[in-house]
N, C-alpha and C. Protein backbone atom coordinates (compact mmCIF):
# COMPACT_ATOMS: atom_id res chain seq x y z
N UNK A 1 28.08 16.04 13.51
CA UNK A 1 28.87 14.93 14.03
C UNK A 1 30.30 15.15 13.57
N UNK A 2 31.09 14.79 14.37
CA UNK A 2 32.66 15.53 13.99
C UNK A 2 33.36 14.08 14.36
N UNK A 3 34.33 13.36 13.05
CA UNK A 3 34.89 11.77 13.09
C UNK A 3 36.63 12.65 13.12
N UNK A 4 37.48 11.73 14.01
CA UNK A 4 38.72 12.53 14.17
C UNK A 4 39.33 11.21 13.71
N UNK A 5 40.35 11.76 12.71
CA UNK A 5 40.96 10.99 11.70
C UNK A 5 42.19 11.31 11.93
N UNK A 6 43.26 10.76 11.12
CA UNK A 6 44.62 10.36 11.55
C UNK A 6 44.79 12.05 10.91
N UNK A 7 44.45 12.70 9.86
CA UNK A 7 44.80 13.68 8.98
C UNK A 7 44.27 14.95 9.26
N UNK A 8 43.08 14.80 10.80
CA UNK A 8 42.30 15.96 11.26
C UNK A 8 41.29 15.88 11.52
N UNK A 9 40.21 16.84 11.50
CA UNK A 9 38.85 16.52 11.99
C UNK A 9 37.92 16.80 11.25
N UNK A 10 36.83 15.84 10.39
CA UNK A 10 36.07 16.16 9.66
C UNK A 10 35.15 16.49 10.24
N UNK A 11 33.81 16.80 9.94
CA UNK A 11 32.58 17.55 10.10
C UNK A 11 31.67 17.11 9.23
N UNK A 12 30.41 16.08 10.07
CA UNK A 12 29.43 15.96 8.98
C UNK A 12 27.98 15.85 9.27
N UNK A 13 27.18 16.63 8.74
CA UNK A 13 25.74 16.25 9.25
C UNK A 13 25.05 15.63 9.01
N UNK A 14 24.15 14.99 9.79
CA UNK A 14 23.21 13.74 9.11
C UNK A 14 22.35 13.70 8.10
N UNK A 15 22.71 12.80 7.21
CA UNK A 15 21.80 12.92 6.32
C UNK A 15 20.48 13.45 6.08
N UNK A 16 19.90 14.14 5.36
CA UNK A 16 18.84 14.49 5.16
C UNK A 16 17.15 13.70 4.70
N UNK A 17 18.10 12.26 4.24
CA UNK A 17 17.60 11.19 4.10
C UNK A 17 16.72 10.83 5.60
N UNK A 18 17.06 10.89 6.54
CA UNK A 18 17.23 10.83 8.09
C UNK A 18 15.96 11.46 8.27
N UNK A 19 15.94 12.59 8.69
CA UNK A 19 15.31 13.33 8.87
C UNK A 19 13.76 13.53 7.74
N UNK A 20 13.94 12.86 6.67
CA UNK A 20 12.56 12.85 5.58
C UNK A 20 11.45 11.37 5.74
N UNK A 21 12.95 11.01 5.94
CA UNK A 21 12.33 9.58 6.85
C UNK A 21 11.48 9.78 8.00
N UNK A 22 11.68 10.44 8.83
CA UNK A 22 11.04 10.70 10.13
C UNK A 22 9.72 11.24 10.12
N UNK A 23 10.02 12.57 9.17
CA UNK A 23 8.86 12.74 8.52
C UNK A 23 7.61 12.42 8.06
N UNK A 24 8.30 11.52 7.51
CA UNK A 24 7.05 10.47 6.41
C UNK A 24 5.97 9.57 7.66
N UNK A 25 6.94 9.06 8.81
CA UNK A 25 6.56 8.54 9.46
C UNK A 25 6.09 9.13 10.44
N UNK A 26 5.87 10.45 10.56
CA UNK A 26 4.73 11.23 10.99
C UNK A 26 3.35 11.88 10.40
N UNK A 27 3.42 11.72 9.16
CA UNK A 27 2.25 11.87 8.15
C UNK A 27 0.84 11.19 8.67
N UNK A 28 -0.08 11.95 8.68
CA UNK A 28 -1.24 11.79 8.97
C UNK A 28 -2.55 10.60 8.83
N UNK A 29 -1.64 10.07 7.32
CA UNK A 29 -2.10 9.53 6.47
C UNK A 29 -1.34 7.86 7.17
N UNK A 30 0.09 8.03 7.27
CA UNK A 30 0.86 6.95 7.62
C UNK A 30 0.03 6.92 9.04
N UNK A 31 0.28 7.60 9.82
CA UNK A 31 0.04 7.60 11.00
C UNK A 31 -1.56 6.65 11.26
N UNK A 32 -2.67 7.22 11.02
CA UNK A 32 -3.83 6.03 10.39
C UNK A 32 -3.74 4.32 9.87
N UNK A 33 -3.12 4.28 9.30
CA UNK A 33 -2.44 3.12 8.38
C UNK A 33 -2.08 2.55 9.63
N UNK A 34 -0.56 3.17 10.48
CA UNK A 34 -0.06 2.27 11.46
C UNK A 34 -1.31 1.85 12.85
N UNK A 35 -1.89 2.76 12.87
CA UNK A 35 -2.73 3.02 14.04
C UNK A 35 -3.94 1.50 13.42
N UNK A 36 -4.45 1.31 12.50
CA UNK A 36 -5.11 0.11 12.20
C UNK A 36 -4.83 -1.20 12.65
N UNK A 37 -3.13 -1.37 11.47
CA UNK A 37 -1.94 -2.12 12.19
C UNK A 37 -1.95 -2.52 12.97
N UNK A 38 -1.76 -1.72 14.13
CA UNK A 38 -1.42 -2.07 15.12
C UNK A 38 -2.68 -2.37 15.93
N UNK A 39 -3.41 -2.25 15.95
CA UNK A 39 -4.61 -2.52 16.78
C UNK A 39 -5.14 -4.14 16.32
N UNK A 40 -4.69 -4.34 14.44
CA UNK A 40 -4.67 -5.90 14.62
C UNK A 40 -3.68 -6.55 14.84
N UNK A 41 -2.62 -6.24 14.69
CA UNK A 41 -1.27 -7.38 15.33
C UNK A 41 -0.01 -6.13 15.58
N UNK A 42 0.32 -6.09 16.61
CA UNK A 42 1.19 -4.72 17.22
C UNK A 42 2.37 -4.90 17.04
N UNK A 43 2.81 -6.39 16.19
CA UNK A 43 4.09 -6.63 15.79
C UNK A 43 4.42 -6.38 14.14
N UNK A 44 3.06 -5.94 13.42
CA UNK A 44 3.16 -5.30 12.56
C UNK A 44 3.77 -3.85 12.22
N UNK A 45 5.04 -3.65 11.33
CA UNK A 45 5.74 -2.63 11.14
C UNK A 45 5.64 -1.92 10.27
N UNK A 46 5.83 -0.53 9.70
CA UNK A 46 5.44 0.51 8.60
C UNK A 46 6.95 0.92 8.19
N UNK A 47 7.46 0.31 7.66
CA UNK A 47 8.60 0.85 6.84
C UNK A 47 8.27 1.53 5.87
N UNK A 48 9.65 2.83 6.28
CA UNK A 48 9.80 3.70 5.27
C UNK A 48 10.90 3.67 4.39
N UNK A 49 10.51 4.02 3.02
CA UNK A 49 11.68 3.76 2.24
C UNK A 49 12.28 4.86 1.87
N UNK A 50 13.63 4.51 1.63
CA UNK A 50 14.08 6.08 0.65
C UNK A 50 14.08 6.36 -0.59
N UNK A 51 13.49 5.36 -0.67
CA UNK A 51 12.86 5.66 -2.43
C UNK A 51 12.01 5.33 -2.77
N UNK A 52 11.39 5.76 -3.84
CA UNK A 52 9.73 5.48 -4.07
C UNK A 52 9.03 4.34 -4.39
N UNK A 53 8.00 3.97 -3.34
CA UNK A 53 7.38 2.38 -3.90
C UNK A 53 6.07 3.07 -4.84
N UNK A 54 5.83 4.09 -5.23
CA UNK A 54 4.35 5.04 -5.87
C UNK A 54 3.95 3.63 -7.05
N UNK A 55 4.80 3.36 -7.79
CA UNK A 55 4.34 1.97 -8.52
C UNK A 55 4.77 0.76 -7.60
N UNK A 56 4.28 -0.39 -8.70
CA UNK A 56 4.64 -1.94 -8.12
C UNK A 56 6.22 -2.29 -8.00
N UNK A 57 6.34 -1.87 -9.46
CA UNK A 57 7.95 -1.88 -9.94
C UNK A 57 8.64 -1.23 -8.91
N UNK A 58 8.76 0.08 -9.02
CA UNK A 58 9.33 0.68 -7.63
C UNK A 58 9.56 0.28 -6.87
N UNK A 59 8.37 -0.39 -5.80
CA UNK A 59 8.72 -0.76 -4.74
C UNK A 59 9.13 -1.92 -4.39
N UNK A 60 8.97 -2.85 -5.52
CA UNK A 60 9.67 -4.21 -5.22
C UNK A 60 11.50 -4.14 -6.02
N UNK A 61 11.49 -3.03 -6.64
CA UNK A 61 13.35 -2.82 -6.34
C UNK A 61 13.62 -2.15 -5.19
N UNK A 62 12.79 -0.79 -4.48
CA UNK A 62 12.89 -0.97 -3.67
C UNK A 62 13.41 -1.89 -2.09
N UNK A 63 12.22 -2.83 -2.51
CA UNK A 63 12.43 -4.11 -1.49
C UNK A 63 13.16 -5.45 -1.50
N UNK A 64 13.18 -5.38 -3.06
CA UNK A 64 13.99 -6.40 -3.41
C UNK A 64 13.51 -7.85 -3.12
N UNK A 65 12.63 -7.69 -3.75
CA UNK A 65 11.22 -8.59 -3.85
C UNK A 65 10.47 -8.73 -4.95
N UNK A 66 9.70 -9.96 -5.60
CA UNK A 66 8.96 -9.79 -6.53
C UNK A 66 8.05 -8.76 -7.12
N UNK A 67 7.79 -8.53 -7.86
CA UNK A 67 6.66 -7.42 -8.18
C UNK A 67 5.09 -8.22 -8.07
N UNK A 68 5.46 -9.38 -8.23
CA UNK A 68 3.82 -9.91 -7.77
C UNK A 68 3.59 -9.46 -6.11
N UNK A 69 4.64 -9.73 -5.17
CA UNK A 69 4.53 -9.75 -3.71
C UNK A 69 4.01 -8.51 -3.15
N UNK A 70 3.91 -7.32 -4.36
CA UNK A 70 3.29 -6.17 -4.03
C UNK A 70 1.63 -5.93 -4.10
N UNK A 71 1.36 -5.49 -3.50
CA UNK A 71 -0.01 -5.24 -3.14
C UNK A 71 -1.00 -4.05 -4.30
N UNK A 72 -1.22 -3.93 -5.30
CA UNK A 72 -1.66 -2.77 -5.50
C UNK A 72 -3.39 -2.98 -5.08
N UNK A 73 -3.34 -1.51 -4.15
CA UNK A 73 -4.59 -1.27 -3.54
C UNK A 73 -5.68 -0.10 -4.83
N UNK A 74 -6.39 -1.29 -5.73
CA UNK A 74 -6.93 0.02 -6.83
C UNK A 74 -8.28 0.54 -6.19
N UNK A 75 -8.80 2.33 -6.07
CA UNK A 75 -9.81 2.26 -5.92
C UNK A 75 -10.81 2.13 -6.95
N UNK A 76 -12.12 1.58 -7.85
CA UNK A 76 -12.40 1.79 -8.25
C UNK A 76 -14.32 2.22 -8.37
N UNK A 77 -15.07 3.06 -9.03
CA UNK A 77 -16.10 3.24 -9.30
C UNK A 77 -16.76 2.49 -9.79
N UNK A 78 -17.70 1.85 -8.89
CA UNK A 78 -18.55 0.28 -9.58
C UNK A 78 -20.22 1.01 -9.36
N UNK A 79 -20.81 1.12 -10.37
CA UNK A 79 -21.92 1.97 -10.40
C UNK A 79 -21.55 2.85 -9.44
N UNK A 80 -22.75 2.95 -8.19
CA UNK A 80 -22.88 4.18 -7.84
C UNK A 80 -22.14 4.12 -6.42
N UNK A 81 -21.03 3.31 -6.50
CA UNK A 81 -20.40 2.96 -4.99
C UNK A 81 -18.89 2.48 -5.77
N UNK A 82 -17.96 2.87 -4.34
CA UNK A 82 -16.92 3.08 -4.91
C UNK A 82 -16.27 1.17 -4.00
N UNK A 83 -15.30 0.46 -4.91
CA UNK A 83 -15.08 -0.89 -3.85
C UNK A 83 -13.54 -0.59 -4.36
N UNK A 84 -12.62 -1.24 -3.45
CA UNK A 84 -11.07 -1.27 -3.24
C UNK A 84 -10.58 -2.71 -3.66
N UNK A 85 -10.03 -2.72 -4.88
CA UNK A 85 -9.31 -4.48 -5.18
C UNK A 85 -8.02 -4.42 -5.11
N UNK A 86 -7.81 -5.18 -4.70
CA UNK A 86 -6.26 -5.73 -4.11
C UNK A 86 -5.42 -6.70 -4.90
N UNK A 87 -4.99 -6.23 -5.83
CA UNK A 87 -4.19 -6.86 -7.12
C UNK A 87 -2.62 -6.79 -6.60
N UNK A 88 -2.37 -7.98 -7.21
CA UNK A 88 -0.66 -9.01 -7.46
C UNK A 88 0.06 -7.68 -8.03
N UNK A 89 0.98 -6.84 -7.55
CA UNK A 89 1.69 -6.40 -8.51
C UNK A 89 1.83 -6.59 -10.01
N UNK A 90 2.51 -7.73 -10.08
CA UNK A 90 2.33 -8.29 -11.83
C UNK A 90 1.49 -8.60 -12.73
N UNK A 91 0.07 -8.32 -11.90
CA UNK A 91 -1.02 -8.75 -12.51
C UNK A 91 -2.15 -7.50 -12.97
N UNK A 92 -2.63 -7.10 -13.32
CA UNK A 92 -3.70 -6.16 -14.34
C UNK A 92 -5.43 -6.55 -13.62
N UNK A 93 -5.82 -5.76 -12.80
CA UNK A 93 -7.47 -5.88 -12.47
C UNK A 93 -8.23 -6.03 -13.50
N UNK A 94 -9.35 -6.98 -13.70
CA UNK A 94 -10.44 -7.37 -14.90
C UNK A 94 -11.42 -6.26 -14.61
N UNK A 95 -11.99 -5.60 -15.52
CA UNK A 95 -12.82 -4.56 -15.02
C UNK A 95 -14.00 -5.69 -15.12
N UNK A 96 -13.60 -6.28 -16.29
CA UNK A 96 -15.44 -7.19 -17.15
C UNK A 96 -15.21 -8.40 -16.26
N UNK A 97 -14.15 -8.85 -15.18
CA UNK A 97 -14.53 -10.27 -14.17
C UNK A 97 -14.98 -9.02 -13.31
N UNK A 98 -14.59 -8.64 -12.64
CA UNK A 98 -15.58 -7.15 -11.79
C UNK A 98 -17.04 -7.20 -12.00
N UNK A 99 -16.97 -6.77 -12.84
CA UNK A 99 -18.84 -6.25 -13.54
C UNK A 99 -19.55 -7.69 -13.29
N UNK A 100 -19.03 -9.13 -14.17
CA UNK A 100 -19.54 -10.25 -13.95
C UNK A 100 -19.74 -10.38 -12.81
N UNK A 101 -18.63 -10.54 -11.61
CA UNK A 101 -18.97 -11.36 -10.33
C UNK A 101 -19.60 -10.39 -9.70
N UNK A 102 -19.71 -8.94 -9.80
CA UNK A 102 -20.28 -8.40 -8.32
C UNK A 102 -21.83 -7.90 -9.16
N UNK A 103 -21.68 -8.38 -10.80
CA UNK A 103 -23.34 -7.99 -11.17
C UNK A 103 -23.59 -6.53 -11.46
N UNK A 104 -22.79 -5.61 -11.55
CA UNK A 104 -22.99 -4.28 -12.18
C UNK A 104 -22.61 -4.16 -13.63
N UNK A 105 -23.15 -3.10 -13.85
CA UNK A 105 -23.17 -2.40 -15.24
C UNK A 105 -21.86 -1.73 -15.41
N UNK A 106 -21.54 -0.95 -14.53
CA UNK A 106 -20.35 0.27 -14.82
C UNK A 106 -19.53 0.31 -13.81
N UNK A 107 -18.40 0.45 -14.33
CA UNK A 107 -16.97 -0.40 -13.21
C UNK A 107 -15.68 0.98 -14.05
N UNK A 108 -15.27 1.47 -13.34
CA UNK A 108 -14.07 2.40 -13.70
C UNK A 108 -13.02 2.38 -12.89
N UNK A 109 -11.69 3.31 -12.87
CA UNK A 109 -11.02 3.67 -12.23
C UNK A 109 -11.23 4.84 -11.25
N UNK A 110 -11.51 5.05 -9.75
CA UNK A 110 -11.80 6.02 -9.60
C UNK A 110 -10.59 7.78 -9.42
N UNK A 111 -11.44 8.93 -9.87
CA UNK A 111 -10.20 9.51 -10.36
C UNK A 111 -9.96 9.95 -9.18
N UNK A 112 -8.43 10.74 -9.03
CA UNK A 112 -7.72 10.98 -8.01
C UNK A 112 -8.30 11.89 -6.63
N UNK A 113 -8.97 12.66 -7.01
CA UNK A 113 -10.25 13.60 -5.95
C UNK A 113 -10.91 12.38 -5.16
N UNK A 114 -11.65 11.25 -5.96
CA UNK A 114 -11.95 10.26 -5.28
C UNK A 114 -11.24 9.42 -4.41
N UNK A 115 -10.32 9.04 -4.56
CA UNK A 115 -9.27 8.19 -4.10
C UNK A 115 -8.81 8.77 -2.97
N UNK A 116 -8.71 10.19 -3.04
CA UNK A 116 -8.00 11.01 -1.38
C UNK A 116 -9.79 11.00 -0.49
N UNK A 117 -10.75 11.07 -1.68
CA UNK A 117 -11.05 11.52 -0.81
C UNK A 117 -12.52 10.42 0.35
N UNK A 118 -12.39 9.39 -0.41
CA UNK A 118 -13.02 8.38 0.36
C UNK A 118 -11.73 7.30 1.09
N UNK A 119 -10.60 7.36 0.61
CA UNK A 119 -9.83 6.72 1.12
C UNK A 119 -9.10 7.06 2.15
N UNK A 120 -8.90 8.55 2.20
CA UNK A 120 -7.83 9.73 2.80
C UNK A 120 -6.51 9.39 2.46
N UNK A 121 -6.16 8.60 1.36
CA UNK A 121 -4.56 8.58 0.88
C UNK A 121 -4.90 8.96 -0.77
N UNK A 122 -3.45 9.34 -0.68
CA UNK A 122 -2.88 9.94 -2.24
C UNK A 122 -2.71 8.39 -3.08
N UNK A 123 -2.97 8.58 -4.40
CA UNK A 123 -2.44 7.40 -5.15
C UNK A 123 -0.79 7.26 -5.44
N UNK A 124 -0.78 5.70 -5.22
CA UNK A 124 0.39 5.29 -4.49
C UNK A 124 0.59 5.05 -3.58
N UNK A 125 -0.27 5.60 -2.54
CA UNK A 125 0.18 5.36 -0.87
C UNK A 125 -1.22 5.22 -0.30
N UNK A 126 -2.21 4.41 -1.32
CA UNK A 126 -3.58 4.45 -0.81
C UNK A 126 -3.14 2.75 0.09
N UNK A 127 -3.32 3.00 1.15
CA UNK A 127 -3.49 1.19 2.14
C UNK A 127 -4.89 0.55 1.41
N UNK A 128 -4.48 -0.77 2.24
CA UNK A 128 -5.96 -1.61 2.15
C UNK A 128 -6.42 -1.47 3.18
N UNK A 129 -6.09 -0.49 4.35
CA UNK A 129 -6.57 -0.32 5.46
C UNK A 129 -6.84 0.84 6.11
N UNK A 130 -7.11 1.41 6.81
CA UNK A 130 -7.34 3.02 7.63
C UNK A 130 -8.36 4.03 6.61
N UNK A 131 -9.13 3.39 6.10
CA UNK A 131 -9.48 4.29 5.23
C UNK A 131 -10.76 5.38 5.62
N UNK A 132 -11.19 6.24 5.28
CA UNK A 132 -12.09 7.47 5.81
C UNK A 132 -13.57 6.68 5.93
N UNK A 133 -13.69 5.95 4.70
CA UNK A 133 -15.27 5.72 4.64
C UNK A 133 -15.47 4.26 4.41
N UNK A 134 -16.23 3.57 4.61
CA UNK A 134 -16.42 2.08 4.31
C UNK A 134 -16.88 2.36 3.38
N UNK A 135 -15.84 1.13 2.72
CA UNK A 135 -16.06 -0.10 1.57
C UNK A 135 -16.04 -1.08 1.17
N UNK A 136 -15.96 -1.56 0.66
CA UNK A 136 -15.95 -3.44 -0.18
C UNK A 136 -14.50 -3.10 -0.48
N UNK A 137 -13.85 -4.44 -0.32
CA UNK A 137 -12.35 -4.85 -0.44
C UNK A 137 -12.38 -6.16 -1.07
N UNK A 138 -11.92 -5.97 -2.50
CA UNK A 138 -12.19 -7.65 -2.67
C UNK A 138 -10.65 -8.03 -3.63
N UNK A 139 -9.94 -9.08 -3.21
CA UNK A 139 -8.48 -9.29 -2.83
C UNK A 139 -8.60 -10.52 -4.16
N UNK A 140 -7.50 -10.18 -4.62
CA UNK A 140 -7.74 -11.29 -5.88
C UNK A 140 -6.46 -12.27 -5.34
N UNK A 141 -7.12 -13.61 -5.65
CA UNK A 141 -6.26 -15.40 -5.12
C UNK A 141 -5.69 -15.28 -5.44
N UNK A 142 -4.59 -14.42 -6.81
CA UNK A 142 -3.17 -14.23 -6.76
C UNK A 142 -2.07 -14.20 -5.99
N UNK A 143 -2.67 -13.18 -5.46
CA UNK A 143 -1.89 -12.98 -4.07
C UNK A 143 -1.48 -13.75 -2.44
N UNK A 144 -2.01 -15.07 -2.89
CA UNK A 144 -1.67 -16.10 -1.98
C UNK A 144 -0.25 -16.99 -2.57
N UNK A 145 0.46 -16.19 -3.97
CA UNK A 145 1.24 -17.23 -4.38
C UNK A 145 2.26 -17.23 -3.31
N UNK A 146 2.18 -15.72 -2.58
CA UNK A 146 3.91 -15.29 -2.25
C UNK A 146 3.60 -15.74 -0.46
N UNK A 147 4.45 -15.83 0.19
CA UNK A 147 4.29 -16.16 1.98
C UNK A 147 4.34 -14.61 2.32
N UNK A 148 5.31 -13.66 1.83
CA UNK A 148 5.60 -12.44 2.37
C UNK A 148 4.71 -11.31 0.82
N UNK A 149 4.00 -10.55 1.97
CA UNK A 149 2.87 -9.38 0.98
C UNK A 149 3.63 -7.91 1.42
N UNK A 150 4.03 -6.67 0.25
CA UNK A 150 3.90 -6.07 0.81
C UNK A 150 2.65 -4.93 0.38
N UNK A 151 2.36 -3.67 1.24
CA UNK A 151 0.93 -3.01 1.10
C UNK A 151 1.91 -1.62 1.09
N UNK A 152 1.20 -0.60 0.80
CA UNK A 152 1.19 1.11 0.97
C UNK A 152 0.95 1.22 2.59
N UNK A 153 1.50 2.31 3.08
CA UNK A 153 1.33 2.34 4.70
C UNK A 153 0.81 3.92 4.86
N UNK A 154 -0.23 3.97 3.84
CA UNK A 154 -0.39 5.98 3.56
C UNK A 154 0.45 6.75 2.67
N UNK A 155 1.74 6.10 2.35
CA UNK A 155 2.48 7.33 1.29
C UNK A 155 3.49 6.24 0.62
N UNK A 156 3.35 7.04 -0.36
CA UNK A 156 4.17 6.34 -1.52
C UNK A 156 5.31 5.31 -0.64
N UNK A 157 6.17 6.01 -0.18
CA UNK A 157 7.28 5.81 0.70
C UNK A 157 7.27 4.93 1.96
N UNK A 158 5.79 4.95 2.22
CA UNK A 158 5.88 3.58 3.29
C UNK A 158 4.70 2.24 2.65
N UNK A 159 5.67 1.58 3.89
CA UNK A 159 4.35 -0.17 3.05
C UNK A 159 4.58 -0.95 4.62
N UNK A 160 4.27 -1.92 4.07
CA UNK A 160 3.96 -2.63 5.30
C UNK A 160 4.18 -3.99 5.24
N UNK A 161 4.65 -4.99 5.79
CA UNK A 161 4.76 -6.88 5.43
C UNK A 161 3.21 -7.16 5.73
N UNK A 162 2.95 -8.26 5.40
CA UNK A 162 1.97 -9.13 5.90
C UNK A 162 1.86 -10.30 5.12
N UNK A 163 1.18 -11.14 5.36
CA UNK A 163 0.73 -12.24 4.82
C UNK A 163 -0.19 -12.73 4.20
N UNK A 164 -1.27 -13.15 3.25
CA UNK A 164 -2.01 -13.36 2.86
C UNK A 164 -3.41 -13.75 3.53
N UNK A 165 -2.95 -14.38 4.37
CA UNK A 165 -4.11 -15.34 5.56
C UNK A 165 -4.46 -14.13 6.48
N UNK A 166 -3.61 -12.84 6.46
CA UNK A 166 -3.67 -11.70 7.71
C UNK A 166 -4.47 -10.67 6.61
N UNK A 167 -3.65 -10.64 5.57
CA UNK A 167 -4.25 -9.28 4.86
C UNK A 167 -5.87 -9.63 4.60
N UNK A 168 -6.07 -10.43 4.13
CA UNK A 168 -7.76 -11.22 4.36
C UNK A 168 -8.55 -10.94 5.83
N UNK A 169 -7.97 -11.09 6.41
CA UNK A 169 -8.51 -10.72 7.95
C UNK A 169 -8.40 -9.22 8.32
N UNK A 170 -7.30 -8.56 8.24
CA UNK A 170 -7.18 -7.51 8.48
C UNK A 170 -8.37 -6.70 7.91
N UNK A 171 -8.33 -6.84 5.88
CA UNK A 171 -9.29 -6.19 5.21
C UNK A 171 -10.59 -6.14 5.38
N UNK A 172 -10.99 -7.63 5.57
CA UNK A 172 -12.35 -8.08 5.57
C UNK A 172 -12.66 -8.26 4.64
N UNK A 173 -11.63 -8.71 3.18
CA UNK A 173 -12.14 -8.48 1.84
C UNK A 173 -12.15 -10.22 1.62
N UNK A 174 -13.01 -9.88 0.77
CA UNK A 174 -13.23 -11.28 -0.37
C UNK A 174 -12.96 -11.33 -1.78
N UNK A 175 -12.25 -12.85 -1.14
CA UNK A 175 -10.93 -13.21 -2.09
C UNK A 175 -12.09 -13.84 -3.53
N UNK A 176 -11.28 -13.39 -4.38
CA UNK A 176 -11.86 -13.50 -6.01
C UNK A 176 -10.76 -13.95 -6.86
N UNK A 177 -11.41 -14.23 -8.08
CA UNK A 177 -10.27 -14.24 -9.47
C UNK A 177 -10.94 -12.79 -10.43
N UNK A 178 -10.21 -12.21 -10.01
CA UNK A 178 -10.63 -10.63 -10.31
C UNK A 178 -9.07 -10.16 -11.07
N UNK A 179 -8.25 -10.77 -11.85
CA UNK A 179 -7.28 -10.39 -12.61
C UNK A 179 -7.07 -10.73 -14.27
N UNK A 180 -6.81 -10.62 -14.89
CA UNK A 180 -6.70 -10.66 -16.21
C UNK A 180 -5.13 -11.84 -16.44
């Protein structure tokens, strides 16, 4: 792009920012995520950021938004089946309200091999939605404090708005007091 100035003619190319952006929003992973989206409300959008939402913190400076209003999507290992909880940014998943309400013995974090690979996203950019294999989604009542939610959209770098009353519907998860 060439801007003609009182002093001559500069020369400049577009950011590279630009172009990583575009990127992201062709990812395989994003691409899934939006494709869910949109099949439940088509006015739902996948913003990409230029900087990293991979934590809560992140992405609510990022967004410039609470850190509760963030979504973290944890997968975890509950005996011999893997379920997805949907924690407040600011808030910490109960492993032992876990174990109590759903009645198992053994409740973990599941490790990262797991997470790509029943979910098909990387941690950080795991959604509450598009995921490879069914599971249990269970969304902790925290997350009704805020009107505006945001989620992972497949990669660190994208997320998504929604609402509390939608992300419940969208997920199919059941809402708990599953936080510490």
């Amino acid at each position: 792009m060439q801007i003609l100035h009182n002093y001559g003619i500069y020369e400049f190319k577009l950011p590279s920012i630009l172009s990583c952006i575009m990127t992201l929003l062709t990812k395989e992973s994003v691409k899934r995520a939006e494709k869910f989206l949109k099949e439940y409300d088509s006015n739902i959008k996948v913003i990409s950021l230029d900087t990293s939402a991979r934590t809560a913190k992140e992405a609510a400076k990022s967004l410039k938004c609470d850190v509760g209003a963030i979504v973290k999507s944890l997968l975890l290992r509950a005996d011999k089946q893997f379920i997805l909880s949907l924690i407040s940014g600011d808030k910490k998943a109960s492993l032992n309200k876990l174990k109590k309400i759903l009645n198992i013995q053994y409740i973990e974090m599941a490790k990262a091999d797991d997470v790509k690979e029943i979910t098909g996203y990387t941690i950080g950019g795991v959604s509450p939605v598009g995921h490879l294999k069914k599971i249990d989604i269970y969304i902790d009542n925290n997350l009704n404090r805020f009107n505006d939610l945001y989620a992972a959209a497949g990669h660190p770098n994208c997320v998504f708005k929604i609402d509390f009353k939608n992300l419940v519907q969208i997920t199919k998860g059941s809402i708990l007091d599953i936080t510490e």
